[in-house]
PDB file of N, CA and C in Angstrom:
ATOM      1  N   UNK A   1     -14.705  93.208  32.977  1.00  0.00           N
ATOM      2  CA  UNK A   1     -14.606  94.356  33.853  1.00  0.00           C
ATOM      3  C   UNK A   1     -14.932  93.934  35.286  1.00  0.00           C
ATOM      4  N   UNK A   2     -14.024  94.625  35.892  1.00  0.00           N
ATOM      5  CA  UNK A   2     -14.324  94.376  37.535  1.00  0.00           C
ATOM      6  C   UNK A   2     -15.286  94.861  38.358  1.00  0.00           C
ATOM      7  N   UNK A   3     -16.318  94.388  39.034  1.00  0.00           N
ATOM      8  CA  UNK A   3     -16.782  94.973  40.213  1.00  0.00           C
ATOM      9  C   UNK A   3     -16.481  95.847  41.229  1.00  0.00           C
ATOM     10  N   UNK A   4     -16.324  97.221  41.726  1.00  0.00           N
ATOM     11  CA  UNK A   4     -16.130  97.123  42.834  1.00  0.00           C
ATOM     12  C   UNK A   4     -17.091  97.236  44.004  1.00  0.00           C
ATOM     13  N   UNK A   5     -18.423  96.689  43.929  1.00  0.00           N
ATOM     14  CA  UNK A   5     -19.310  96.323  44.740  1.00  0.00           C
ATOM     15  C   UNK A   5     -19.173  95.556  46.064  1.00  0.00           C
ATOM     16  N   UNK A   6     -18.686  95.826  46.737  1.00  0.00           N
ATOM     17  CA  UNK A   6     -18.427  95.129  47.578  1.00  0.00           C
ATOM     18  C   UNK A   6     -19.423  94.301  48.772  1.00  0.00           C
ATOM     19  N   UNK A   7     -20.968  94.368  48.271  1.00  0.00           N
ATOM     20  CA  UNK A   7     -21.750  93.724  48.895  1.00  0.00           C
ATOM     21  C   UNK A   7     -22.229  93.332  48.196  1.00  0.00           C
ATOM     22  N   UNK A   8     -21.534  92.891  46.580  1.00  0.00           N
ATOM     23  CA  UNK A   8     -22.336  91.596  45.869  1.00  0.00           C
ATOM     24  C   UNK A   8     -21.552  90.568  46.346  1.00  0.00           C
ATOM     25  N   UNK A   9     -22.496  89.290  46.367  1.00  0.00           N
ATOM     26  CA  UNK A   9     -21.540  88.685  47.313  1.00  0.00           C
ATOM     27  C   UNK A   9     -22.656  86.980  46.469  1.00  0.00           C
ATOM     28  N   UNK A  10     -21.979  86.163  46.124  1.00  0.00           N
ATOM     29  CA  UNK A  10     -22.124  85.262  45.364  1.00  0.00           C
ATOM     30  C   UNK A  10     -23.771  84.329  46.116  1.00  0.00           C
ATOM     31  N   UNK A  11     -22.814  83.881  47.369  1.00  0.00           N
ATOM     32  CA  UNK A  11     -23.660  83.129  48.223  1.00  0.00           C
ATOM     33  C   UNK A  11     -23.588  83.764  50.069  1.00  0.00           C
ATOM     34  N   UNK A  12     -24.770  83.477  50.715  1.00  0.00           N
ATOM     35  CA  UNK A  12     -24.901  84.282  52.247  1.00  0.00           C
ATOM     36  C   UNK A  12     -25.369  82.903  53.130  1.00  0.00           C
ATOM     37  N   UNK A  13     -24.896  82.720  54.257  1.00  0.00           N
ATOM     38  CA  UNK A  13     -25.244  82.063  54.971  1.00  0.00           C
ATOM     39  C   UNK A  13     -26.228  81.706  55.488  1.00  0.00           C
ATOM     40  N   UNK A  14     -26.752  80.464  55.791  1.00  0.00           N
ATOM     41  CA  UNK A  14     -28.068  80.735  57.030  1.00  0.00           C
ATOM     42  C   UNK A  14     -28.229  82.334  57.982  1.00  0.00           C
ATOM     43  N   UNK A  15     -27.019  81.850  58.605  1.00  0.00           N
ATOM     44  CA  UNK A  15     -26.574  83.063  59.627  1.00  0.00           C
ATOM     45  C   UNK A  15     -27.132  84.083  59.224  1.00  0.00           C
ATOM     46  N   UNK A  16     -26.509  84.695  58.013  1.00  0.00           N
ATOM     47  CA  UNK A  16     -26.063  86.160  57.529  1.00  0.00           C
ATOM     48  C   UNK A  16     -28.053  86.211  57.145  1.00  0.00           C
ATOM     49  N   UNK A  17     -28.711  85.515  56.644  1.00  0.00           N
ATOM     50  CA  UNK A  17     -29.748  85.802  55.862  1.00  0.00           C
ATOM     51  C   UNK A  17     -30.690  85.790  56.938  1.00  0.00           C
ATOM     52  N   UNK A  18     -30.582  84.549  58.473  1.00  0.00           N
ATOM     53  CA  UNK A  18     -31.403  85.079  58.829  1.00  0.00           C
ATOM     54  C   UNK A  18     -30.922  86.276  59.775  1.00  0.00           C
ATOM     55  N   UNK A  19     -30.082  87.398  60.105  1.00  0.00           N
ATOM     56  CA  UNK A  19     -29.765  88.324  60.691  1.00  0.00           C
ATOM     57  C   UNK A  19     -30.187  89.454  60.143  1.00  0.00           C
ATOM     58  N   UNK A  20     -30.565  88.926  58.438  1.00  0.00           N
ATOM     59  CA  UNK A  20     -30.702  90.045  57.813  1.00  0.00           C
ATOM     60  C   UNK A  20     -32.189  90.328  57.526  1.00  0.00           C
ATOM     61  N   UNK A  21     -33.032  89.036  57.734  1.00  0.00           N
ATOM     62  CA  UNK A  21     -34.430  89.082  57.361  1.00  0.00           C
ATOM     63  C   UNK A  21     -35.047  89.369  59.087  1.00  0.00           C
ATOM     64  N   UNK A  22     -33.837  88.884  59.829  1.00  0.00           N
ATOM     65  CA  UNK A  22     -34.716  89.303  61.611  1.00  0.00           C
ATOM     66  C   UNK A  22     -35.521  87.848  62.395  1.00  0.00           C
ATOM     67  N   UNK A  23     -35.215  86.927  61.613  1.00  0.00           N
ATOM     68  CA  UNK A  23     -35.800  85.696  61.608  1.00  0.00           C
ATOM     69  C   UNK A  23     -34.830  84.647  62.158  1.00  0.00           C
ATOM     70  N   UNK A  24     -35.610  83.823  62.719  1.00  0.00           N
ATOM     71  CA  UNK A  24     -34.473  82.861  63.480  1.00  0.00           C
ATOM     72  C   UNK A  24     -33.812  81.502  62.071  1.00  0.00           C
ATOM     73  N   UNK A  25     -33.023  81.187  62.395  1.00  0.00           N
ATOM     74  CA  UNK A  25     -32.391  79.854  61.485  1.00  0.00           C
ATOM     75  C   UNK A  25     -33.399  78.858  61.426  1.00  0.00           C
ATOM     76  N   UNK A  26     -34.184  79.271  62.535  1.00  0.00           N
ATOM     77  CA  UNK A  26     -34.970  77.398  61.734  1.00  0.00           C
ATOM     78  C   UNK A  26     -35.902  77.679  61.405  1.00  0.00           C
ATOM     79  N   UNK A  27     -36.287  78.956  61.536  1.00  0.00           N
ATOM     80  CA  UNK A  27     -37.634  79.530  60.358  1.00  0.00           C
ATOM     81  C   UNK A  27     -37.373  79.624  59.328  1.00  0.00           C
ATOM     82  N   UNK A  28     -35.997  79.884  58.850  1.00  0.00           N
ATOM     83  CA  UNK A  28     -35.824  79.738  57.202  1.00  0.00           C
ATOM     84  C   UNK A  28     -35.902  78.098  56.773  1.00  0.00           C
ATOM     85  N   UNK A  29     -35.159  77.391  57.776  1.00  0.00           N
ATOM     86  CA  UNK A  29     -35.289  76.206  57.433  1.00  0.00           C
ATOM     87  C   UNK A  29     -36.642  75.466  57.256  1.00  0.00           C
ATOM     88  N   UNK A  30     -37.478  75.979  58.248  1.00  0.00           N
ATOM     89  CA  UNK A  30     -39.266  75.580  57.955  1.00  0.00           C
ATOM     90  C   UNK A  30     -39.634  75.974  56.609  1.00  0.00           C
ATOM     91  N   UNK A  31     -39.202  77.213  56.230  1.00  0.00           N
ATOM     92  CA  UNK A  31     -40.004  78.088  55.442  1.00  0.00           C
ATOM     93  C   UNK A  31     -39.453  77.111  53.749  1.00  0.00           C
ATOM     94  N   UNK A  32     -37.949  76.437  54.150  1.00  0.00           N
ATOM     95  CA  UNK A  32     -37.321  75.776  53.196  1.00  0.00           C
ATOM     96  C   UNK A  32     -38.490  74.396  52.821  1.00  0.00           C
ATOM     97  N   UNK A  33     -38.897  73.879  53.546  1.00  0.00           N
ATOM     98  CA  UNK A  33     -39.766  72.793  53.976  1.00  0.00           C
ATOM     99  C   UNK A  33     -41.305  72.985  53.228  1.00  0.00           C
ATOM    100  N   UNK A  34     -41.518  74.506  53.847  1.00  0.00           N
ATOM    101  CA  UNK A  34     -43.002  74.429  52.878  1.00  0.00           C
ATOM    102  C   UNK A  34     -42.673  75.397  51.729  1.00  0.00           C
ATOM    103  N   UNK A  35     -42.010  75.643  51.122  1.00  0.00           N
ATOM    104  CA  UNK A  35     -42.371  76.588  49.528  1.00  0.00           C
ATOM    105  C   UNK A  35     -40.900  76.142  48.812  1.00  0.00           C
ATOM    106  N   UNK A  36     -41.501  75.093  47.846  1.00  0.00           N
ATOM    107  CA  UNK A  36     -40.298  74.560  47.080  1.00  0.00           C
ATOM    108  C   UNK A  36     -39.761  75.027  46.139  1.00  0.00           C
ATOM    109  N   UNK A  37     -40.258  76.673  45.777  1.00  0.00           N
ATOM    110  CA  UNK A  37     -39.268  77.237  44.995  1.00  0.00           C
ATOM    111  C   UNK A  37     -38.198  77.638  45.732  1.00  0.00           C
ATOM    112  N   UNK A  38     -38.149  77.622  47.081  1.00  0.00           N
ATOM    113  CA  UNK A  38     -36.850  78.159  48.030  1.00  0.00           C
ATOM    114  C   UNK A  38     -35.624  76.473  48.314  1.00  0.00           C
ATOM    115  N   UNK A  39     -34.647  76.957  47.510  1.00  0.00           N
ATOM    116  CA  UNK A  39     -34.043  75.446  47.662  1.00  0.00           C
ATOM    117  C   UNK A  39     -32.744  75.922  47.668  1.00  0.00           C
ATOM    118  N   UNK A  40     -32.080  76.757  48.566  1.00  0.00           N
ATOM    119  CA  UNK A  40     -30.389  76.552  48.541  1.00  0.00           C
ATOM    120  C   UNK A  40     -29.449  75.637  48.212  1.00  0.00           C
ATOM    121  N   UNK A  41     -28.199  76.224  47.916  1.00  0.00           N
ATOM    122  CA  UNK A  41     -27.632  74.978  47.349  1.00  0.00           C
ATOM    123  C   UNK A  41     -26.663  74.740  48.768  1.00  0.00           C
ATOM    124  N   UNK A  42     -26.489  73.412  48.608  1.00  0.00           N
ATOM    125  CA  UNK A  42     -25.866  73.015  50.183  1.00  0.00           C
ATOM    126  C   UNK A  42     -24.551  72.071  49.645  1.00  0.00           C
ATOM    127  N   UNK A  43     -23.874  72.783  50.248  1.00  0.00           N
ATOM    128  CA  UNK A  43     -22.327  71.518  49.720  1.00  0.00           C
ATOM    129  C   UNK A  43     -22.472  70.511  50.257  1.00  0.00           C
ATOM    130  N   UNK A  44     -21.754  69.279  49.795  1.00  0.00           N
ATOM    131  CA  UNK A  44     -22.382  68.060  50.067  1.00  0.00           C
ATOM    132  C   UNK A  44     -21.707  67.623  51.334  1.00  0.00           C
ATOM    133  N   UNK A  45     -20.514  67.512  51.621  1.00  0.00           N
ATOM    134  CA  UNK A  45     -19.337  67.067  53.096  1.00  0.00           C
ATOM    135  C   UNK A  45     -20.242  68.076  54.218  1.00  0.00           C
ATOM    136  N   UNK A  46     -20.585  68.946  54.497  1.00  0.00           N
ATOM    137  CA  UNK A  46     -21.018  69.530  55.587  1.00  0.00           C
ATOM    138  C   UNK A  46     -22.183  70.026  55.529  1.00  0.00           C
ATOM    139  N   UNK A  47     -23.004  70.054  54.382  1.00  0.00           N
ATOM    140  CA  UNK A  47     -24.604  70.572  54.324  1.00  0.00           C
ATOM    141  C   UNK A  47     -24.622  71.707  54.523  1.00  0.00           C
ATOM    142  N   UNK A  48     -23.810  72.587  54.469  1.00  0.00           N
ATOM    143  CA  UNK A  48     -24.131  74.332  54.686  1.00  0.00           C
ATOM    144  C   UNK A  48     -24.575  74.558  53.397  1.00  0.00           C
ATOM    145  N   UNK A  49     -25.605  75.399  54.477  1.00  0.00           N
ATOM    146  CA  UNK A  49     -26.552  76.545  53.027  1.00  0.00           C
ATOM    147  C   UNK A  49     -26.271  77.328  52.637  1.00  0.00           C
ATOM    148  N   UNK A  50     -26.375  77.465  51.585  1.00  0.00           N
ATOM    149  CA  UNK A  50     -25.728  78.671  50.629  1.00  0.00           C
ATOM    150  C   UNK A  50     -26.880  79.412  50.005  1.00  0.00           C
ATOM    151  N   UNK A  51     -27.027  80.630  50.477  1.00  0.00           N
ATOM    152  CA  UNK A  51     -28.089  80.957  49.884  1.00  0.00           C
ATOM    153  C   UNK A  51     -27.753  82.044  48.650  1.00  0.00           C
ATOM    154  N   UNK A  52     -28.388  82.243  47.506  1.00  0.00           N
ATOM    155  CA  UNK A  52     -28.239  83.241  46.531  1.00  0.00           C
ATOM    156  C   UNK A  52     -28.902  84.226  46.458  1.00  0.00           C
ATOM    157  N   UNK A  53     -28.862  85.552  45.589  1.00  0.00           N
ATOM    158  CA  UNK A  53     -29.198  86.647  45.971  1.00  0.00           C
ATOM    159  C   UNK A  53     -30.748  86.570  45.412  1.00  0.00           C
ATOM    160  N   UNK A  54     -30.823  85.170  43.938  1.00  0.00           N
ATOM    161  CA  UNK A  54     -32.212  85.380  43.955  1.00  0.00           C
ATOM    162  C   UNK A  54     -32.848  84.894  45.251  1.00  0.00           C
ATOM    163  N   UNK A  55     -32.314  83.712  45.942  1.00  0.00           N
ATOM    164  CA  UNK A  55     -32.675  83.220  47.330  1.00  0.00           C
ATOM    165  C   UNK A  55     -33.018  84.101  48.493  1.00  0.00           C
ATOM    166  N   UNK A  56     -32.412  85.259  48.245  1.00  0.00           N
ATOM    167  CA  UNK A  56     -32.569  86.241  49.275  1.00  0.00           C
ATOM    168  C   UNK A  56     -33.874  86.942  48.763  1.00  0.00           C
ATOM    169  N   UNK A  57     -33.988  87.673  47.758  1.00  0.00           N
ATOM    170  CA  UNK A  57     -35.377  88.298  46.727  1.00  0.00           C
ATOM    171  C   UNK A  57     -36.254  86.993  47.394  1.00  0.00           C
ATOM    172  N   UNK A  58     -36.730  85.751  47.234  1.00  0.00           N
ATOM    173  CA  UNK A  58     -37.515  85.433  46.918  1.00  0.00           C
ATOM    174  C   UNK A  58     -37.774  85.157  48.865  1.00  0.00           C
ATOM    175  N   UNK A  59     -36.975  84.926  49.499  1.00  0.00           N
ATOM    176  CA  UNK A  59     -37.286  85.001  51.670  1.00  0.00           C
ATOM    177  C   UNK A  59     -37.750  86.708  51.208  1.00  0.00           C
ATOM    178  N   UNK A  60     -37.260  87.496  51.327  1.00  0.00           N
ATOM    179  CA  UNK A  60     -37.915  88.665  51.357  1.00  0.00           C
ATOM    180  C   UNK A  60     -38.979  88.653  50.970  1.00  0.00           C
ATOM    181  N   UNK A  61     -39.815  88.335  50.050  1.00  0.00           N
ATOM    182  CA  UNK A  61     -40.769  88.353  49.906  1.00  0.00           C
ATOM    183  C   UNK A  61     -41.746  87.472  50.847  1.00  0.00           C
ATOM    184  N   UNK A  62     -41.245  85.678  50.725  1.00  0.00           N
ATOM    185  CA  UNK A  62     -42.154  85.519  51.333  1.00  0.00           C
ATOM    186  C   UNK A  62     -41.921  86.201  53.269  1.00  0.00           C
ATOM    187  N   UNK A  63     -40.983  86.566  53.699  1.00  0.00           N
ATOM    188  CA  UNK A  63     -41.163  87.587  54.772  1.00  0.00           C
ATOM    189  C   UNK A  63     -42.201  88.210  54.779  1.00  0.00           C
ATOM    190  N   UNK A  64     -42.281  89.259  53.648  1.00  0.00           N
ATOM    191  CA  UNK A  64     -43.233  90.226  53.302  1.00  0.00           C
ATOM    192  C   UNK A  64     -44.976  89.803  53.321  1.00  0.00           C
ATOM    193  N   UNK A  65     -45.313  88.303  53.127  1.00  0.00           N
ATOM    194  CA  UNK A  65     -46.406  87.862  52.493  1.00  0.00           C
ATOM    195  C   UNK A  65     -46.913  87.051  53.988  1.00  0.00           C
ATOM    196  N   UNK A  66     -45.604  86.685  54.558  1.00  0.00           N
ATOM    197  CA  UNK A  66     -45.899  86.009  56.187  1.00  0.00           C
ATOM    198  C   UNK A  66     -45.651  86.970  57.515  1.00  0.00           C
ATOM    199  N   UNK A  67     -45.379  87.354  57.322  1.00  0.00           N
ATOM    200  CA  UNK A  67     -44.430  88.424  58.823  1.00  0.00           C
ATOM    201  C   UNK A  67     -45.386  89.708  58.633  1.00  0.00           C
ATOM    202  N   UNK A  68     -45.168  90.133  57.667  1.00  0.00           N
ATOM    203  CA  UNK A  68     -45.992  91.975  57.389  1.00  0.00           C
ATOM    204  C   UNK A  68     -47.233  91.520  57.168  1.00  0.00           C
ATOM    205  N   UNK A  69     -47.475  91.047  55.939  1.00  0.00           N
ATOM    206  CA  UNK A  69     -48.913  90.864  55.671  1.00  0.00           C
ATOM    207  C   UNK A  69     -49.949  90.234  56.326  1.00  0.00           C
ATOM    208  N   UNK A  70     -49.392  89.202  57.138  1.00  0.00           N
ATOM    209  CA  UNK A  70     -49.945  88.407  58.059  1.00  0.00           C
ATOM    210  C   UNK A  70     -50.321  86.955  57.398  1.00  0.00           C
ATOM    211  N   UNK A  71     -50.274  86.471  56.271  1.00  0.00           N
ATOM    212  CA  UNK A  71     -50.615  85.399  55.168  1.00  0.00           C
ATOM    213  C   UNK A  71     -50.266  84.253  56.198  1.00  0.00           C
ATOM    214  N   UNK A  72     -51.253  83.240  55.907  1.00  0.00           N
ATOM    215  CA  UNK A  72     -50.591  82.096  56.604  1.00  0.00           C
ATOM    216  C   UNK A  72     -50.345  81.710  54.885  1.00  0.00           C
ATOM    217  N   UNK A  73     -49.473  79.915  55.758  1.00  0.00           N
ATOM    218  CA  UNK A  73     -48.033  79.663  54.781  1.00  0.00           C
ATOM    219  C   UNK A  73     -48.520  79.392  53.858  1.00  0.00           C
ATOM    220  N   UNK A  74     -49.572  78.479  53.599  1.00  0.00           N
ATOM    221  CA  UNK A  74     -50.564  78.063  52.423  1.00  0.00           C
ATOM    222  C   UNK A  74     -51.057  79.037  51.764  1.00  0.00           C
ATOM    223  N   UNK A  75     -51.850  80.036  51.929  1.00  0.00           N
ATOM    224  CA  UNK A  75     -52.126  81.502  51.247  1.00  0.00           C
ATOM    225  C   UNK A  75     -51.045  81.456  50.597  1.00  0.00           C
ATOM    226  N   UNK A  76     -49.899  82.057  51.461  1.00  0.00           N
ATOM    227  CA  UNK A  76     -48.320  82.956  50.882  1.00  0.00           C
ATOM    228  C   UNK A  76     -47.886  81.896  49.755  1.00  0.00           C
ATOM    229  N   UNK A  77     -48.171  80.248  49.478  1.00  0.00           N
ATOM    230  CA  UNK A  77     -47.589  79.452  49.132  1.00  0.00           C
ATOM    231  C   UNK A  77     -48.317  79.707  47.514  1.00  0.00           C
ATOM    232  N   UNK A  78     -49.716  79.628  47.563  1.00  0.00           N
ATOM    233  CA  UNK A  78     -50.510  79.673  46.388  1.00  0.00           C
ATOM    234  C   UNK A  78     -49.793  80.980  46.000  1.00  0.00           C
ATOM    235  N   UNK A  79     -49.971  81.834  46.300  1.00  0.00           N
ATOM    236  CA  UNK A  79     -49.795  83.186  45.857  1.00  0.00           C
ATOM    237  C   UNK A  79     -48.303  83.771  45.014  1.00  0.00           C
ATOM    238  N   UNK A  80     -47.537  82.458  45.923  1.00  0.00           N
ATOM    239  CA  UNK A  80     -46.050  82.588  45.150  1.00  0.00           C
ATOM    240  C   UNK A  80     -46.571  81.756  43.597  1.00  0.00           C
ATOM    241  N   UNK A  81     -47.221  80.677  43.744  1.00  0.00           N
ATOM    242  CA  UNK A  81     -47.613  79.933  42.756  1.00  0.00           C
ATOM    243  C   UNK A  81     -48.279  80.165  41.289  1.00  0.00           C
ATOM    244  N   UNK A  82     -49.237  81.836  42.128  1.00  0.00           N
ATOM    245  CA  UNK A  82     -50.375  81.746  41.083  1.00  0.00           C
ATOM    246  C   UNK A  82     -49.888  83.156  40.344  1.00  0.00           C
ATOM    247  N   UNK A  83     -48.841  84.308  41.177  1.00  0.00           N
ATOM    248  CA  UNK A  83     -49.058  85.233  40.750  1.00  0.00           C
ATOM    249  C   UNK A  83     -47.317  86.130  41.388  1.00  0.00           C
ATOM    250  N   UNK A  84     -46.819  85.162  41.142  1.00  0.00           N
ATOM    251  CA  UNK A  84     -45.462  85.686  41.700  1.00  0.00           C
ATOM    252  C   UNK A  84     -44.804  86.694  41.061  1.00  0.00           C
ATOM    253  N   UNK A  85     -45.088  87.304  39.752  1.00  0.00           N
ATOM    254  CA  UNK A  85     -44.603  89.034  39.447  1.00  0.00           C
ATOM    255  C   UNK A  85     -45.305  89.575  40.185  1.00  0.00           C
ATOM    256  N   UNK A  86     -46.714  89.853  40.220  1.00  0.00           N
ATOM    257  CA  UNK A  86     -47.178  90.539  40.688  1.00  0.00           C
ATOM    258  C   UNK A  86     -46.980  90.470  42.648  1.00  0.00           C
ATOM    259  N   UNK A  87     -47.123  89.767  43.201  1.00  0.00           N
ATOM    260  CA  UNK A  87     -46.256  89.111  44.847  1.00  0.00           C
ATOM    261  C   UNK A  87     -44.877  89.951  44.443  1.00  0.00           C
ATOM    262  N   UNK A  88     -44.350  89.906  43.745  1.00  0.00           N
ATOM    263  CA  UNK A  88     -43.062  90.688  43.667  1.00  0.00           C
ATOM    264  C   UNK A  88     -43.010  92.130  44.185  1.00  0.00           C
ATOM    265  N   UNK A  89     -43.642  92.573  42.931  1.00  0.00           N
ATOM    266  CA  UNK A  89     -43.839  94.052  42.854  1.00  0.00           C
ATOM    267  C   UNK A  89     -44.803  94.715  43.936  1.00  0.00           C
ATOM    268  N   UNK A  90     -45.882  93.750  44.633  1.00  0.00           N
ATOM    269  CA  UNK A  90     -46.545  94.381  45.456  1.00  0.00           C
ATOM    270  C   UNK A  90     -45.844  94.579  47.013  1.00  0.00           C
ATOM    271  N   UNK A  91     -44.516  93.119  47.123  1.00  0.00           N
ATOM    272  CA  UNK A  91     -43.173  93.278  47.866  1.00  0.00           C
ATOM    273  C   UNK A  91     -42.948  94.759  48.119  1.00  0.00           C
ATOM    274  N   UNK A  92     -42.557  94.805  46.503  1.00  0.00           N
ATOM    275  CA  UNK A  92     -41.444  95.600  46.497  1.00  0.00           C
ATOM    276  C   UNK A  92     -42.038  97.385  47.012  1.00  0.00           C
ATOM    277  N   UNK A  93     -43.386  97.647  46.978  1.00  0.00           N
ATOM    278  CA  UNK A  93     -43.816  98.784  46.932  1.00  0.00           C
ATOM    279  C   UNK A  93     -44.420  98.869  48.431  1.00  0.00           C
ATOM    280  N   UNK A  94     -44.570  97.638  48.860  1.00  0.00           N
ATOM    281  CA  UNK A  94     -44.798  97.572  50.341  1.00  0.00           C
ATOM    282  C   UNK A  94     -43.475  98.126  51.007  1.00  0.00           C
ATOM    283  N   UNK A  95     -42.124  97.522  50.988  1.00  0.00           N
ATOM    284  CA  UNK A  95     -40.733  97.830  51.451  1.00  0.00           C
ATOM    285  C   UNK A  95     -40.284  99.370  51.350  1.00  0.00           C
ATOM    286  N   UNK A  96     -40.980  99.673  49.897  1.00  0.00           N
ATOM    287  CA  UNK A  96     -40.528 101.277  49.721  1.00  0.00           C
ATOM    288  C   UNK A  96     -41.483 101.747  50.234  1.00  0.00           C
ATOM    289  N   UNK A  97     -43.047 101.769  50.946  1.00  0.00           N
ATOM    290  CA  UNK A  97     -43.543 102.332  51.691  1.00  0.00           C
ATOM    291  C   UNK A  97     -43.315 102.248  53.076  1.00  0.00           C
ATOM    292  N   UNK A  98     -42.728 101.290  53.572  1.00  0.00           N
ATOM    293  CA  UNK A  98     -42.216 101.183  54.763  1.00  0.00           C
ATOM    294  C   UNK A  98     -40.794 101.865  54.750  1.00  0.00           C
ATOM    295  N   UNK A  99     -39.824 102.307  54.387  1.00  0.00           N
ATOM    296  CA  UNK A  99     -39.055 102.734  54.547  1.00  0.00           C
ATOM    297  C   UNK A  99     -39.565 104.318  54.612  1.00  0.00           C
ATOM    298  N   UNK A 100     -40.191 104.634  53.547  1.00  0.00           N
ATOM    299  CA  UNK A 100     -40.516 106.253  53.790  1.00  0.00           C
ATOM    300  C   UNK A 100     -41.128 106.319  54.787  1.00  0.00           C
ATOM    301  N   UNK A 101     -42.255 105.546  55.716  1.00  0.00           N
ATOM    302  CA  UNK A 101     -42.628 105.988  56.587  1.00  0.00           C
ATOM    303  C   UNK A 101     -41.595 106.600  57.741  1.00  0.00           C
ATOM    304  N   UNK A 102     -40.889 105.333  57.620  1.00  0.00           N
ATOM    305  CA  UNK A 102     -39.184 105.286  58.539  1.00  0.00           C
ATOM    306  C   UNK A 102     -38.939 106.415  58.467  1.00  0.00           C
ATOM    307  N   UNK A 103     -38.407 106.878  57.504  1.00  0.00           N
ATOM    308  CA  UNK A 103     -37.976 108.187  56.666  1.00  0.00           C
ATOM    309  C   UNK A 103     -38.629 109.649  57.655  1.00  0.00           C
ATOM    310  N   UNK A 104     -39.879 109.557  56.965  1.00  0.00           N
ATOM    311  CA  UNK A 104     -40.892 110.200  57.680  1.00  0.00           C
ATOM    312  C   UNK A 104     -41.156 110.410  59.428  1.00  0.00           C
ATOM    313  N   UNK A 105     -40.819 109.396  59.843  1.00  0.00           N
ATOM    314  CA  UNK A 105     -40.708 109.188  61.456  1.00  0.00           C
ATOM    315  C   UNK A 105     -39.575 110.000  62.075  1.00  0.00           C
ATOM    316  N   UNK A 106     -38.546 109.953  61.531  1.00  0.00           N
ATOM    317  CA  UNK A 106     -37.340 110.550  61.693  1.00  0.00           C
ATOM    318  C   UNK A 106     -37.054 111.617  61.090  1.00  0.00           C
ATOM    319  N   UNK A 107     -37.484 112.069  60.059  1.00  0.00           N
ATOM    320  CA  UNK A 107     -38.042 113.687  60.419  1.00  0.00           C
ATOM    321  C   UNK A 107     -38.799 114.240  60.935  1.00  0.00           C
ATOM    322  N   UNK A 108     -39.891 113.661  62.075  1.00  0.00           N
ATOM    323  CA  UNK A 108     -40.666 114.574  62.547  1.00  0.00           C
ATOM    324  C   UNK A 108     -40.177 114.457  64.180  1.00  0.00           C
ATOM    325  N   UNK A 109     -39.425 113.371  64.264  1.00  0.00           N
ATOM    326  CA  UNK A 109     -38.449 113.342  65.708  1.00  0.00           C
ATOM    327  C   UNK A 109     -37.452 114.462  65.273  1.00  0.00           C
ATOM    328  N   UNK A 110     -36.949 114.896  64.179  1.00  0.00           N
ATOM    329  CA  UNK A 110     -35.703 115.839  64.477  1.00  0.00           C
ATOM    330  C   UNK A 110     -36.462 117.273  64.465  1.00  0.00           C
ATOM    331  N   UNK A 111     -37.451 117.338  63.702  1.00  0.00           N
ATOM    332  CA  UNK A 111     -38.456 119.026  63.164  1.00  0.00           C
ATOM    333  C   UNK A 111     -39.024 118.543  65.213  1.00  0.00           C
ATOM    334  N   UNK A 112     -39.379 117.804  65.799  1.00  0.00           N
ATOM    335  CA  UNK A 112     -40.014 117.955  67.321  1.00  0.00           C
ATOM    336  C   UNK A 112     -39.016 118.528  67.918  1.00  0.00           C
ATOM    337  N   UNK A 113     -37.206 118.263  67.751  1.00  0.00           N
ATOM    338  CA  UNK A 113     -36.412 118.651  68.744  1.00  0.00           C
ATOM    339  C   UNK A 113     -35.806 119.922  68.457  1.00  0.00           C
ATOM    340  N   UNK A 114     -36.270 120.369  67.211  1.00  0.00           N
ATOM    341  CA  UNK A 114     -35.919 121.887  66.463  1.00  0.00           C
ATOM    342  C   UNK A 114     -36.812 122.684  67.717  1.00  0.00           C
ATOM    343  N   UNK A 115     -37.970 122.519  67.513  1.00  0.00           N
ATOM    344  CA  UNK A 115     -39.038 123.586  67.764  1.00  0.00           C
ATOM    345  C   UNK A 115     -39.033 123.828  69.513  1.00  0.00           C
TER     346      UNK A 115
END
């Protein structure tokens, strides 16, 4: 059966991933450097990165554990190491609290321009 998902998408670029995490290209590439569960696959004639969607799950997070949380890389590194469901899920409930706030922000800018 066919997909018609049209933003599953096999493999994402340097580019595309870091545009999408807000992060420059050679911070993913650092970030490639210190946490060796992050290992894109790179074709061999030109070395482009290919990143996968678990590749993307697992920069989001450590985003989440370096950027939001404030973790330096060693912390964020053990932590992927020692307890990475749980680093997951605490991700994941951080992201959905940040979005409702979002959420939240922007209804009280539209209920301010009601009144």
């Amino acid at each position: 059966m066919l997909t018609k998902d049209k933003e599953l998408k096999l493999y994402y670029s340097i580019k595309e991933v870091a545009q999408l995490l807000g992060v420059n290209e050679s911070t993913l590439r650092y970030w490639e450097k210190e946490f060796p569960q992050l290992r894109p696959k790179t074709q061999a004639l030109n070395k482009v990165r290919q990143y996968t969607a678990e590749d993307l799950e697992l920069l989001k997070t450590i985003y989440s554990l370096v950027k939001v949380r404030g973790f330096k890389l060693a912390a964020a590194r053990k932590m992927l190491v020692e307890n990475r469901k749980g680093v997951d899920k605490s991700s994941e409930v951080l992201e959905t609290l940040l979005s409702v706030r979002s959420q939240l922000q922007e209804l009280k800018r539209h209920l301010s321009g009601i009144v």
